[in-house]
PDB file of N, CA and C in Angstrom:
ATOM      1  N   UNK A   1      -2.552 -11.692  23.203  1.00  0.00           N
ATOM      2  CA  UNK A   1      -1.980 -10.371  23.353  1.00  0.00           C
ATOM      3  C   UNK A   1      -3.010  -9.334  23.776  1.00  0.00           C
ATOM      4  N   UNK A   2      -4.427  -9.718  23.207  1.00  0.00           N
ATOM      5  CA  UNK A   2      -5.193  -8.954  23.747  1.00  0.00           C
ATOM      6  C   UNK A   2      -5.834  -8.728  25.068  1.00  0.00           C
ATOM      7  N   UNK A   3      -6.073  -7.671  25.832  1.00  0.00           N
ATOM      8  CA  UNK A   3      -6.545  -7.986  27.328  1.00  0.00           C
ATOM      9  C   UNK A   3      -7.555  -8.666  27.425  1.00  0.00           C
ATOM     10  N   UNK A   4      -7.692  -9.635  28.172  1.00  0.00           N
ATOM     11  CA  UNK A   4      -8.625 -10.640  28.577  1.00  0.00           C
ATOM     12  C   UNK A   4      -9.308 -11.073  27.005  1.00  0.00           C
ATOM     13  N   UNK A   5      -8.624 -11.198  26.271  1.00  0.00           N
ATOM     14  CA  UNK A   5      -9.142 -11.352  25.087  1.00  0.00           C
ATOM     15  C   UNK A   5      -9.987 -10.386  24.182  1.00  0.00           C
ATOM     16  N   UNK A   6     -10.474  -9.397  24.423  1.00  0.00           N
ATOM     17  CA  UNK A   6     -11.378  -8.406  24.328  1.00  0.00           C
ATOM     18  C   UNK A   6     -10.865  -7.478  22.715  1.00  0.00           C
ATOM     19  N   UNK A   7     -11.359  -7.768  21.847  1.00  0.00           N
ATOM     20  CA  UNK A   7     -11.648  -7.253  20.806  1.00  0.00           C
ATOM     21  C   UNK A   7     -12.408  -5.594  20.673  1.00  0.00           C
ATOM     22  N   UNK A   8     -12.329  -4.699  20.696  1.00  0.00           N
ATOM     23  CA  UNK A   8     -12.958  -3.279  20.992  1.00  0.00           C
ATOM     24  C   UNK A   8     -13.649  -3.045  19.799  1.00  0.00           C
ATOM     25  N   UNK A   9     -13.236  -3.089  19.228  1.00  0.00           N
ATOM     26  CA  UNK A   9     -13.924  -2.602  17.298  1.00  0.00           C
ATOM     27  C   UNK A   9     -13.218  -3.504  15.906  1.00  0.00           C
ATOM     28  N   UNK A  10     -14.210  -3.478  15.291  1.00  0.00           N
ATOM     29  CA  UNK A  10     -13.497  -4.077  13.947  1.00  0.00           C
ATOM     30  C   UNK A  10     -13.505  -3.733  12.493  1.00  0.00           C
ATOM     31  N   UNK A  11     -12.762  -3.716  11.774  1.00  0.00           N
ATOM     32  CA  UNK A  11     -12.841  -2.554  10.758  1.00  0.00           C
ATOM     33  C   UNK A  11     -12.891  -3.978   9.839  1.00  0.00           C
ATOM     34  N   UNK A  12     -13.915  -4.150   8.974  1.00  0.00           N
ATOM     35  CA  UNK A  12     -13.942  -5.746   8.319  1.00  0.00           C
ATOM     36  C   UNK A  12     -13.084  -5.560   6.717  1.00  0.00           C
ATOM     37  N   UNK A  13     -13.224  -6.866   6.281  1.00  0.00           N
ATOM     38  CA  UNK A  13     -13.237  -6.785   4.850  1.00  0.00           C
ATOM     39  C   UNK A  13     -13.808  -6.183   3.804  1.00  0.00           C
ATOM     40  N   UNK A  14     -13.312  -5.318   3.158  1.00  0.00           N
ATOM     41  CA  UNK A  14     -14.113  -4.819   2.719  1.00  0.00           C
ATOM     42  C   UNK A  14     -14.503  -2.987   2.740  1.00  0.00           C
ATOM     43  N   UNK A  15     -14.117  -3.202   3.716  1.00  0.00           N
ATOM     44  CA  UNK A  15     -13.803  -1.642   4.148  1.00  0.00           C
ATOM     45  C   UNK A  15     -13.287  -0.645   4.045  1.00  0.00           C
ATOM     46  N   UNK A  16     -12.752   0.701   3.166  1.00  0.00           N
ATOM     47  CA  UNK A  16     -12.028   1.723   2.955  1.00  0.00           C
ATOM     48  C   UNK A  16     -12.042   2.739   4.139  1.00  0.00           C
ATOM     49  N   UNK A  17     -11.341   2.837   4.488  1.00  0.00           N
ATOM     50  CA  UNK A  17     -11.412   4.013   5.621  1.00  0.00           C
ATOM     51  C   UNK A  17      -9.882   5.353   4.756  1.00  0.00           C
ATOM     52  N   UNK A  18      -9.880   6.191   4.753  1.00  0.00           N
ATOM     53  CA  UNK A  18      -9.294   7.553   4.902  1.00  0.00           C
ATOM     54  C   UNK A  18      -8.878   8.501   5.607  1.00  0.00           C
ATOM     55  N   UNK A  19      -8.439   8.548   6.359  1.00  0.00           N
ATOM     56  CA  UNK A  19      -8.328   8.744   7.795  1.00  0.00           C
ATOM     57  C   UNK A  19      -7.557   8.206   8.951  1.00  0.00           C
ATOM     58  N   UNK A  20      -7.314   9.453  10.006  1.00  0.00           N
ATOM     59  CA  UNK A  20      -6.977   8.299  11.033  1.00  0.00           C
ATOM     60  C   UNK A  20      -7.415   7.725  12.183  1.00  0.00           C
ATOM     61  N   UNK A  21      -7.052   6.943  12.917  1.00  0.00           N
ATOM     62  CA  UNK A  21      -7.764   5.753  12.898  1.00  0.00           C
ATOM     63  C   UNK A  21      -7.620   6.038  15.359  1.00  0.00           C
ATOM     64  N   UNK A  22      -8.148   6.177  16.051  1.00  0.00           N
ATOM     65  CA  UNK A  22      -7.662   5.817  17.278  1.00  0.00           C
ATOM     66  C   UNK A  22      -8.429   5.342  18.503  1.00  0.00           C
ATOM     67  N   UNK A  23      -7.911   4.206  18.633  1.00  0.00           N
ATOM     68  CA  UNK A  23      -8.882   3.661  19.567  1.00  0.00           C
ATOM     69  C   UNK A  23      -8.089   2.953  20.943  1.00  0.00           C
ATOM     70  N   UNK A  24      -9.616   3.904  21.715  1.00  0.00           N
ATOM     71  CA  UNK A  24      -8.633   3.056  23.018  1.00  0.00           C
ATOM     72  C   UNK A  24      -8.718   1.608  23.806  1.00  0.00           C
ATOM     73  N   UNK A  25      -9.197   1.216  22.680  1.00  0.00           N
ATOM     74  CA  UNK A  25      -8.202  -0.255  23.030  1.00  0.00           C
ATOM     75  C   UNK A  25      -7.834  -1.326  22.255  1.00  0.00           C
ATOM     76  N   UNK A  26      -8.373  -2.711  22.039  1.00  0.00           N
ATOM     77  CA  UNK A  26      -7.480  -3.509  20.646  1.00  0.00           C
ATOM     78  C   UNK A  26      -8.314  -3.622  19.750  1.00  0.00           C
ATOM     79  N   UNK A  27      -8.096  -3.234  18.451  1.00  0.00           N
ATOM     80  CA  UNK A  27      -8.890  -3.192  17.609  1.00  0.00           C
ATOM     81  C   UNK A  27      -8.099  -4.788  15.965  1.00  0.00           C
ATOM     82  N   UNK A  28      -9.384  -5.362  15.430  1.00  0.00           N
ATOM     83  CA  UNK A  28      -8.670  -6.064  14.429  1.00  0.00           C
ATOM     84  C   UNK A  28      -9.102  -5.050  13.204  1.00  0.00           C
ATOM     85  N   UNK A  29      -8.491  -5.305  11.960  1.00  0.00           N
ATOM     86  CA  UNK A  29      -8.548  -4.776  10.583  1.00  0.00           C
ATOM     87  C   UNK A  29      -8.393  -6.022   9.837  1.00  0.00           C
ATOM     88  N   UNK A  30      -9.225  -5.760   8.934  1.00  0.00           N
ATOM     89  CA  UNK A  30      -9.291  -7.032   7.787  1.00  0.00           C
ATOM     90  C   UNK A  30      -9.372  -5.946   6.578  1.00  0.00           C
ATOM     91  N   UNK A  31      -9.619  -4.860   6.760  1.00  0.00           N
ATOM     92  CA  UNK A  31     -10.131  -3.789   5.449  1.00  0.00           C
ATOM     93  C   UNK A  31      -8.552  -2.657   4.976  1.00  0.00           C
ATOM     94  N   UNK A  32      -8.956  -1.547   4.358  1.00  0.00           N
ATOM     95  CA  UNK A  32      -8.124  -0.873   3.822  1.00  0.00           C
ATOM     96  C   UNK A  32      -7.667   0.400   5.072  1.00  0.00           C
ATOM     97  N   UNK A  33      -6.571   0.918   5.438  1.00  0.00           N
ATOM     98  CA  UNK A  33      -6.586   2.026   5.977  1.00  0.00           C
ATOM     99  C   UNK A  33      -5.591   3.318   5.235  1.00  0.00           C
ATOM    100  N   UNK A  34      -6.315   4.229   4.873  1.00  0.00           N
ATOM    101  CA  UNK A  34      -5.045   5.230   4.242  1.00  0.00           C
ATOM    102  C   UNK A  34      -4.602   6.133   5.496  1.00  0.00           C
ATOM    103  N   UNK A  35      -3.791   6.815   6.391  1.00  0.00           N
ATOM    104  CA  UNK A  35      -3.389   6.932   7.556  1.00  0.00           C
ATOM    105  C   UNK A  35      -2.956   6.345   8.860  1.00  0.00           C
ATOM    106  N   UNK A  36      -2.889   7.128   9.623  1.00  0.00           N
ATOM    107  CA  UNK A  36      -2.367   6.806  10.994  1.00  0.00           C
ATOM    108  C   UNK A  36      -3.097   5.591  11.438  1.00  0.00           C
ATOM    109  N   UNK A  37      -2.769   5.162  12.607  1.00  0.00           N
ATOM    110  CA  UNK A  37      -3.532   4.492  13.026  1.00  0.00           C
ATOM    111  C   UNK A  37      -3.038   4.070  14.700  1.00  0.00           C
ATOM    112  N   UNK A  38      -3.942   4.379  15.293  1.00  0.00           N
ATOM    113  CA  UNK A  38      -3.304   4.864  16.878  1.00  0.00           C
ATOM    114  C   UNK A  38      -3.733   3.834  17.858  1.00  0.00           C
ATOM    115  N   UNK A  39      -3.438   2.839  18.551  1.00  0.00           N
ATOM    116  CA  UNK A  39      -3.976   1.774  19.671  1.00  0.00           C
ATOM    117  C   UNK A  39      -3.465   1.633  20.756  1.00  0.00           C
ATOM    118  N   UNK A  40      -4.243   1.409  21.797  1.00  0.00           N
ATOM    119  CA  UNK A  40      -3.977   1.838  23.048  1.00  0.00           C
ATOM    120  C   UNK A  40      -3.649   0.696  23.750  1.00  0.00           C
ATOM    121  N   UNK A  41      -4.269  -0.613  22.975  1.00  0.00           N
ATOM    122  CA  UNK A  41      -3.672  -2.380  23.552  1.00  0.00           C
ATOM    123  C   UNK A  41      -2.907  -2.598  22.040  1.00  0.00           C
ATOM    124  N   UNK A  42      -3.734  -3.893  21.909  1.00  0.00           N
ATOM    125  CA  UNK A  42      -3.388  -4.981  21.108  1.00  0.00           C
ATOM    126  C   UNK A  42      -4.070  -4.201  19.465  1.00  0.00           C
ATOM    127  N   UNK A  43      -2.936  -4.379  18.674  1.00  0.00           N
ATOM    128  CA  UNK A  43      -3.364  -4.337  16.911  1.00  0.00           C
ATOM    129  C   UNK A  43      -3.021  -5.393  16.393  1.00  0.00           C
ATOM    130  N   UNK A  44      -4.640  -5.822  15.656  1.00  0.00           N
ATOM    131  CA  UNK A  44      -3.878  -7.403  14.470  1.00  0.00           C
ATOM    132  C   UNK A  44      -4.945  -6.744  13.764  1.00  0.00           C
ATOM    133  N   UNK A  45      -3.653  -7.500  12.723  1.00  0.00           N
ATOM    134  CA  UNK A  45      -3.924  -7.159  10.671  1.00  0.00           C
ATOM    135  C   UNK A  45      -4.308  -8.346  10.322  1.00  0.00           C
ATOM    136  N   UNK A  46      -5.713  -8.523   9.813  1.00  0.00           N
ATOM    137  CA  UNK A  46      -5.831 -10.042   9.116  1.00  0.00           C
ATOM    138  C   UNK A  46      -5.194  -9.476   7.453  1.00  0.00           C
ATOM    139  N   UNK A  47      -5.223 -10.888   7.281  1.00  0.00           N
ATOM    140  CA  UNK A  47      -4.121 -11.168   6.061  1.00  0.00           C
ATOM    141  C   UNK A  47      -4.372 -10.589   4.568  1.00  0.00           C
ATOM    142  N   UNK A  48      -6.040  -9.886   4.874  1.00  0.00           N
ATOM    143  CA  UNK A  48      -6.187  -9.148   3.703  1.00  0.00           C
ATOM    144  C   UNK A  48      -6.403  -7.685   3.794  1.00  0.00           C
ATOM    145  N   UNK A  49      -5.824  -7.170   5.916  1.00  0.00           N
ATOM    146  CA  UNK A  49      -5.400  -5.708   5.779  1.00  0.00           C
ATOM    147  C   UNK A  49      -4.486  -5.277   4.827  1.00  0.00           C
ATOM    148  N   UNK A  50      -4.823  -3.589   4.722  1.00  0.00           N
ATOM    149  CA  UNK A  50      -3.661  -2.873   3.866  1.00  0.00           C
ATOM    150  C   UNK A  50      -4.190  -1.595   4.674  1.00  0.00           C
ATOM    151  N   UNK A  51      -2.583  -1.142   5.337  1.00  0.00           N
ATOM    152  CA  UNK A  51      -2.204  -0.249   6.223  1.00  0.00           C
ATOM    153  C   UNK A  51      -1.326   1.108   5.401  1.00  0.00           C
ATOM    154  N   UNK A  52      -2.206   2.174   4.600  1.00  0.00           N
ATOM    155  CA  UNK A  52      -0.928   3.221   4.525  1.00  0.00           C
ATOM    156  C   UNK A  52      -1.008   4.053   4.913  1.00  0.00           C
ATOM    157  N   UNK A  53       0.099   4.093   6.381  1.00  0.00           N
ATOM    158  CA  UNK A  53       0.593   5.303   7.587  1.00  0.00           C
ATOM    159  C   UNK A  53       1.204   4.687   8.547  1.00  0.00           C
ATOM    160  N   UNK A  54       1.315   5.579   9.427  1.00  0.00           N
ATOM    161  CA  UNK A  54       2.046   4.960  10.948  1.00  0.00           C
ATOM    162  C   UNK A  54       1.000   4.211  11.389  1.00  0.00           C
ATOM    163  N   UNK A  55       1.888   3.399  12.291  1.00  0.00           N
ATOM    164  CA  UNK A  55       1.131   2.981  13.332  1.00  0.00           C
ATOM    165  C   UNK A  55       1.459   2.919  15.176  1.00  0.00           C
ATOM    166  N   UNK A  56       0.939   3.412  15.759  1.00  0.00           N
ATOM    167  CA  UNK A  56       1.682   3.385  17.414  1.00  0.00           C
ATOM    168  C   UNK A  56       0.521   2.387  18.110  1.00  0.00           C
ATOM    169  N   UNK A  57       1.137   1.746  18.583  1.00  0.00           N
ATOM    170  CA  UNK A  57       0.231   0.799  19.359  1.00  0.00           C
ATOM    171  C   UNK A  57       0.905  -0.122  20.723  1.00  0.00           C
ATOM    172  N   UNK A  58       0.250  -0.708  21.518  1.00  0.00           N
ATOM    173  CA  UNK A  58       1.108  -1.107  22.233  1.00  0.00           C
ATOM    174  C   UNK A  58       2.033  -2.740  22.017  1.00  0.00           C
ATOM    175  N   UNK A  59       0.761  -3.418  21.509  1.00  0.00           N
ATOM    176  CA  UNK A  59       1.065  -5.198  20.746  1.00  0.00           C
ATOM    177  C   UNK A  59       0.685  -5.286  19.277  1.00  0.00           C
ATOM    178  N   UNK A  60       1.110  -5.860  18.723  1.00  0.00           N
ATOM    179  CA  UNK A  60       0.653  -5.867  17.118  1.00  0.00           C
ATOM    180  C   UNK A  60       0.927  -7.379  16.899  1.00  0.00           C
ATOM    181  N   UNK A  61       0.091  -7.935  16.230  1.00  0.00           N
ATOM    182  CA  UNK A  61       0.003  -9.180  15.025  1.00  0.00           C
ATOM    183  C   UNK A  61      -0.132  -8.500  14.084  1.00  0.00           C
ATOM    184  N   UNK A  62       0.640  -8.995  12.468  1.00  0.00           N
ATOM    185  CA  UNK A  62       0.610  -8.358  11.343  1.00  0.00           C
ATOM    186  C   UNK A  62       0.541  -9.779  10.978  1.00  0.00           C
ATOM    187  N   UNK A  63      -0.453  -9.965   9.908  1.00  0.00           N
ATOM    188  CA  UNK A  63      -0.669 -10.713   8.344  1.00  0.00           C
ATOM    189  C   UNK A  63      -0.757 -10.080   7.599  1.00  0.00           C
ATOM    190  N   UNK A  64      -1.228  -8.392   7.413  1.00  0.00           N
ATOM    191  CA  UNK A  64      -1.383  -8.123   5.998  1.00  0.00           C
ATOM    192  C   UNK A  64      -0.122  -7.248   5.543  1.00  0.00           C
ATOM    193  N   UNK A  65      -0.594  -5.726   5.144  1.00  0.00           N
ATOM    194  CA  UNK A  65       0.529  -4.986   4.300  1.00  0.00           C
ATOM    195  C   UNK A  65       0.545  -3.851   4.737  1.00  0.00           C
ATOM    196  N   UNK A  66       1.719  -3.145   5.453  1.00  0.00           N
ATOM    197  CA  UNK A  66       1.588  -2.231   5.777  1.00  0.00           C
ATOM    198  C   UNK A  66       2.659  -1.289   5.082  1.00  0.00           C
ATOM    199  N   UNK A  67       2.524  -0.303   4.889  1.00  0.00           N
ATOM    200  CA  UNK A  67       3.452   0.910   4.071  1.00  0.00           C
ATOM    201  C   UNK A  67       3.132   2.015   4.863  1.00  0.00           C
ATOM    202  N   UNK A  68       4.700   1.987   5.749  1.00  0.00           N
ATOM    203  CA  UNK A  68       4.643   3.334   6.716  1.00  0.00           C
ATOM    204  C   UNK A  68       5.585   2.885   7.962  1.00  0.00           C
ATOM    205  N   UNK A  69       6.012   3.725   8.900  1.00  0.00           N
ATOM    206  CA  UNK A  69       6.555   3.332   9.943  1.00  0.00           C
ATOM    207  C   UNK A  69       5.713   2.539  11.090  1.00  0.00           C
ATOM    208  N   UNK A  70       6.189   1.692  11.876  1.00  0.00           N
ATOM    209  CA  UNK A  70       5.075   0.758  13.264  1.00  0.00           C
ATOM    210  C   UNK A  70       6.312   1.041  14.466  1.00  0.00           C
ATOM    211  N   UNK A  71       5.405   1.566  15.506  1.00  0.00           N
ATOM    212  CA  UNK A  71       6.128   1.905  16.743  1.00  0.00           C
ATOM    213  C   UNK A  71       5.323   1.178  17.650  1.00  0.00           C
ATOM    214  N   UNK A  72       6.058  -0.130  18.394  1.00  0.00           N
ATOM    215  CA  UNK A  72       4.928  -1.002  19.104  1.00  0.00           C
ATOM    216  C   UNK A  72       5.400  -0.333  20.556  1.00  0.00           C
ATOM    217  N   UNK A  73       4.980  -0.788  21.685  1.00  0.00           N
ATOM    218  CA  UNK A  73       6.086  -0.560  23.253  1.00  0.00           C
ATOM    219  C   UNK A  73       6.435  -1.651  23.467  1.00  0.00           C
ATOM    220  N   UNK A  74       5.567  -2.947  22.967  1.00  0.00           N
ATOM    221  CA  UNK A  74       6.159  -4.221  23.314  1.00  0.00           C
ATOM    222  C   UNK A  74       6.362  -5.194  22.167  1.00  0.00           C
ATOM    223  N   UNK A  75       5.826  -6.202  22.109  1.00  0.00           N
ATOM    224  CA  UNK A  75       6.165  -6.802  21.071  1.00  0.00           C
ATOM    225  C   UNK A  75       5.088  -7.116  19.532  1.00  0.00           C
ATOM    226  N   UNK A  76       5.944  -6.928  18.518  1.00  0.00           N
ATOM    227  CA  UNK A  76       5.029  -6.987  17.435  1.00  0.00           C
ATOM    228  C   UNK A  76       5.540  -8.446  16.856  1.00  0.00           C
ATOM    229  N   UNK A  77       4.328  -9.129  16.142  1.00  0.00           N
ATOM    230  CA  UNK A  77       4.972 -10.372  15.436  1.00  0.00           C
ATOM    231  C   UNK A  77       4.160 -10.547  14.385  1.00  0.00           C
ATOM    232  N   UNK A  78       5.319 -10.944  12.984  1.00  0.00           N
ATOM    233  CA  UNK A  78       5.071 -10.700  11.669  1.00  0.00           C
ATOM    234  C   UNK A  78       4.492 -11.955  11.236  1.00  0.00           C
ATOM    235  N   UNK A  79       3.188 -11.890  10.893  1.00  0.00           N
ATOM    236  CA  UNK A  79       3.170 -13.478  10.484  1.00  0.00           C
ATOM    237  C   UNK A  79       3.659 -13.838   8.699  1.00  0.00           C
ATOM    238  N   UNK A  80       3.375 -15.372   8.576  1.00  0.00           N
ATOM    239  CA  UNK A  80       3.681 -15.867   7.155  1.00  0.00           C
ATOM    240  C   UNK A  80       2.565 -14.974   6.373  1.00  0.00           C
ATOM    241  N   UNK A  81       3.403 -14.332   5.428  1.00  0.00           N
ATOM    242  CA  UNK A  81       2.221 -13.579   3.931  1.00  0.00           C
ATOM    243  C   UNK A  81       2.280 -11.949   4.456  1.00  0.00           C
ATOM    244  N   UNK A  82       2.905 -11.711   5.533  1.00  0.00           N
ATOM    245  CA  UNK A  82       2.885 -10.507   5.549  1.00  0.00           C
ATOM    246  C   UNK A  82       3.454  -9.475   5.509  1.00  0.00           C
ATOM    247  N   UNK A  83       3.342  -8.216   4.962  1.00  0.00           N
ATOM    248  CA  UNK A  83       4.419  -7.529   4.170  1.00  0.00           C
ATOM    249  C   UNK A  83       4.836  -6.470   4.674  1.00  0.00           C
ATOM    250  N   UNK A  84       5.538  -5.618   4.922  1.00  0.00           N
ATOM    251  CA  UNK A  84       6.310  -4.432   5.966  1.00  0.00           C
ATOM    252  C   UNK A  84       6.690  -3.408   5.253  1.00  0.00           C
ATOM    253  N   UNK A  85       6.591  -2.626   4.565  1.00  0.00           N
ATOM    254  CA  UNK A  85       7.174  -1.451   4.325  1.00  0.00           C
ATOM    255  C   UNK A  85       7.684  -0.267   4.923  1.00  0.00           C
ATOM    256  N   UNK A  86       8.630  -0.047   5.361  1.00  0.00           N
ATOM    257  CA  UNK A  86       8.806   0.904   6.525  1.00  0.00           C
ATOM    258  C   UNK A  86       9.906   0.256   7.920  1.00  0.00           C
ATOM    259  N   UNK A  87       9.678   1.512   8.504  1.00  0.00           N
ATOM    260  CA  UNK A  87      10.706   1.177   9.831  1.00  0.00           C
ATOM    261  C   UNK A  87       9.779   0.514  11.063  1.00  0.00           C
ATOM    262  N   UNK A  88      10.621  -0.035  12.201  1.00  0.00           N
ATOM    263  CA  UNK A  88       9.833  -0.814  12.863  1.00  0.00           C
ATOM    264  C   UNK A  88      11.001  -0.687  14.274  1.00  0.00           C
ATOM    265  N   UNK A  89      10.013   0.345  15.207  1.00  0.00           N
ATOM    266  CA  UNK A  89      10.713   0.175  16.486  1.00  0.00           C
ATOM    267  C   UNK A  89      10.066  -0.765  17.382  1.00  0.00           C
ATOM    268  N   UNK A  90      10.718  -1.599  18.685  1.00  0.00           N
ATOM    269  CA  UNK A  90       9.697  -2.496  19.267  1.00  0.00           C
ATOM    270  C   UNK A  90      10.665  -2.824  19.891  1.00  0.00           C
ATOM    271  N   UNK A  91      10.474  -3.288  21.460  1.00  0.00           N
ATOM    272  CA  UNK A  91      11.074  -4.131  22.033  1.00  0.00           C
ATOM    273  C   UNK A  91      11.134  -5.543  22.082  1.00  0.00           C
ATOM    274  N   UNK A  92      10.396  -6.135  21.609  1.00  0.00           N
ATOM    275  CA  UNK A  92      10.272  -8.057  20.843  1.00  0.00           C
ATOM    276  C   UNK A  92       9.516  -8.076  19.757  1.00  0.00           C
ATOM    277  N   UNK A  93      10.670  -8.921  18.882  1.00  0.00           N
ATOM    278  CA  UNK A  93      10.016  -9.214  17.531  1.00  0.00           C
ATOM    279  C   UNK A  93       9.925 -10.562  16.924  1.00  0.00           C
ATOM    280  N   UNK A  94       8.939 -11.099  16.481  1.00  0.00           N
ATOM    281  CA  UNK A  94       8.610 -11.958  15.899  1.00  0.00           C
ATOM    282  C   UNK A  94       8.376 -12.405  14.423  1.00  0.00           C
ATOM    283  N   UNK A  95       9.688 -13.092  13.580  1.00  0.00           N
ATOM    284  CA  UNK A  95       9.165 -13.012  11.947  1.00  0.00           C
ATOM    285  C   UNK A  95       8.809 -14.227  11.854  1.00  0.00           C
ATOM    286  N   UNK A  96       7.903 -14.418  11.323  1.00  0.00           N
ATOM    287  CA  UNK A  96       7.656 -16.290  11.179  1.00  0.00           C
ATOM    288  C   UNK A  96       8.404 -16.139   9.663  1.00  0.00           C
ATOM    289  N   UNK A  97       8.616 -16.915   9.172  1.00  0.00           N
ATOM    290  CA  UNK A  97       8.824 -17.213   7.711  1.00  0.00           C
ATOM    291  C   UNK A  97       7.795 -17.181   6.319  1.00  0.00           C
ATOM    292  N   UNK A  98       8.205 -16.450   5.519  1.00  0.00           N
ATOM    293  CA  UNK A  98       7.165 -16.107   4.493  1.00  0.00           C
ATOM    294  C   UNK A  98       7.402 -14.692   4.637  1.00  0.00           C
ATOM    295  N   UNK A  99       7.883 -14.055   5.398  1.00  0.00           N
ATOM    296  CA  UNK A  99       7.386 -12.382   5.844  1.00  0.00           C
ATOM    297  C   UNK A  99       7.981 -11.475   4.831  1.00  0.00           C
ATOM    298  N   UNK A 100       7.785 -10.475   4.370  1.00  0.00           N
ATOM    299  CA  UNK A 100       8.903  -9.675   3.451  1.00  0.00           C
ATOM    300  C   UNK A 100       8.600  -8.469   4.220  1.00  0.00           C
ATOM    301  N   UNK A 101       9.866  -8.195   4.366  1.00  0.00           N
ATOM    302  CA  UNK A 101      10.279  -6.758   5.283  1.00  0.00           C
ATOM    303  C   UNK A 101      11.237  -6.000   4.771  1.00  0.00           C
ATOM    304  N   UNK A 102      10.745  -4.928   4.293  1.00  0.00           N
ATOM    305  CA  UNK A 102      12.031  -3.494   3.695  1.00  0.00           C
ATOM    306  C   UNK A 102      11.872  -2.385   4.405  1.00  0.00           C
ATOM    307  N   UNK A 103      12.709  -2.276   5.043  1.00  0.00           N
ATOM    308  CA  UNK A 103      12.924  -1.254   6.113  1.00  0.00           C
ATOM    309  C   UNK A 103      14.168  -1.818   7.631  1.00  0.00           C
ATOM    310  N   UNK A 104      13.838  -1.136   8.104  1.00  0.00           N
ATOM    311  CA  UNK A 104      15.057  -0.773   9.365  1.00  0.00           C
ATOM    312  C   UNK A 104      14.495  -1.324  10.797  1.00  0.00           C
ATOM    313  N   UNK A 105      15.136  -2.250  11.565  1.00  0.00           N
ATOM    314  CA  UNK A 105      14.418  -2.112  12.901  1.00  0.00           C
ATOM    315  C   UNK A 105      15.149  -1.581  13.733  1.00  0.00           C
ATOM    316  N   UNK A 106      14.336  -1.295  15.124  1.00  0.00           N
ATOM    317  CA  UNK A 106      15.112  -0.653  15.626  1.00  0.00           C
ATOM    318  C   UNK A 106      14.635  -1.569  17.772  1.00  0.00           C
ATOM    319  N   UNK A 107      15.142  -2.447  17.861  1.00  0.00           N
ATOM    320  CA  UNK A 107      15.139  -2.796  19.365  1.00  0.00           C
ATOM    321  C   UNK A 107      15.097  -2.295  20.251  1.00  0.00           C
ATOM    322  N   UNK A 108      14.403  -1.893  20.981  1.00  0.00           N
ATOM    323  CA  UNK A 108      14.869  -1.125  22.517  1.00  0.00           C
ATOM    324  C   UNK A 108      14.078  -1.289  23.831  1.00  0.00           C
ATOM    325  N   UNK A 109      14.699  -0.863  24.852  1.00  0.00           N
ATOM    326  CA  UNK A 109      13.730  -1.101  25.956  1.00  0.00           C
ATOM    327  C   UNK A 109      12.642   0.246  25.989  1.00  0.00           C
ATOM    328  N   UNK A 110      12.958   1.375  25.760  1.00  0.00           N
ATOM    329  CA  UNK A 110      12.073   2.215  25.272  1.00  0.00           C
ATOM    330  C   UNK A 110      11.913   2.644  24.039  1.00  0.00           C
ATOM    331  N   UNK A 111      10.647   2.515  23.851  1.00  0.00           N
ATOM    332  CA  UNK A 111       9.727   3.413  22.598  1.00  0.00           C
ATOM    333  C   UNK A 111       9.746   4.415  22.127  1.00  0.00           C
ATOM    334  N   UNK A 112       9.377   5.294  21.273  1.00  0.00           N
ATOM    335  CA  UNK A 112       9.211   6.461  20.678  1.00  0.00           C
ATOM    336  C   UNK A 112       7.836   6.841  21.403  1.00  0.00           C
ATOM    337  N   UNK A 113       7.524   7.858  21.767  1.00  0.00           N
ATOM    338  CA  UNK A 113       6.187   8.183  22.111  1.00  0.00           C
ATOM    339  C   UNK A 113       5.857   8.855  21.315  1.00  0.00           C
ATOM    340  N   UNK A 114       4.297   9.155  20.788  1.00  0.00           N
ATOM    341  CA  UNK A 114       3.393   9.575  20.137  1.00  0.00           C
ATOM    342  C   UNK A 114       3.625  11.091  20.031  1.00  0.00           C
ATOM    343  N   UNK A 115       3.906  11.392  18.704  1.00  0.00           N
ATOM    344  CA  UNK A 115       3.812  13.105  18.791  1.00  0.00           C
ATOM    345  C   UNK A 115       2.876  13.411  18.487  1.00  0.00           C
TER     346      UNK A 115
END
């Protein structure tokens, strides 16, 4: 999902951040985020992220936990162990099994854009 594979920054294990978060391009998280969190490619959550805020991005992999709304443009996919709190707009979605999701989706060919 990511362009040419290309990883931009990484927020590790271990990590507390406060704040929000925006980068222009795919970033992974393995650590804590309290806020937004803004991406301009590809977002993946390893399985011991914890996400609380929005998120707008363009692709998403989720393993960890997020609490807040996710507005992808294309497709987000939920892996096994990972947890959703919140609403979820996106035009393709992916739940593998294991996933727990409370909240609302919402399908479309267009997105919400960034206020």
């Amino acid at each position: 999902m990511t362009k040419e594979g290309k990883i931009d920054s990484v927020i590790g294990k271990g990590t507390a951040i406060n704040g929000d978060i925006n980068v222009n391009g795919s970033t992974k998280i393995d650590g804590t985020v309290k806020g937004n969190v803004s991406v301009k490619e590809c977002l993946i959550l390893g399985q011991d992220a914890i996400i609380k805020g929005g998120i707008h991005c363009k692709s998403a992999i989720i393993g960890g936990k997020i609490e807040g709304n996710i507005n992808v443009k294309e497709l987000v996919e939920f892996q096994s162990g990972a947890k959703m709190l919140g609403d979820v707009v996106c035009r393709g979605l992916i739940v593998e099994e294991g996933v727990f999701f409370e909240g609302n989706c919402k399908m479309s060919q267009r997105t919400e854009e960034k206020q």
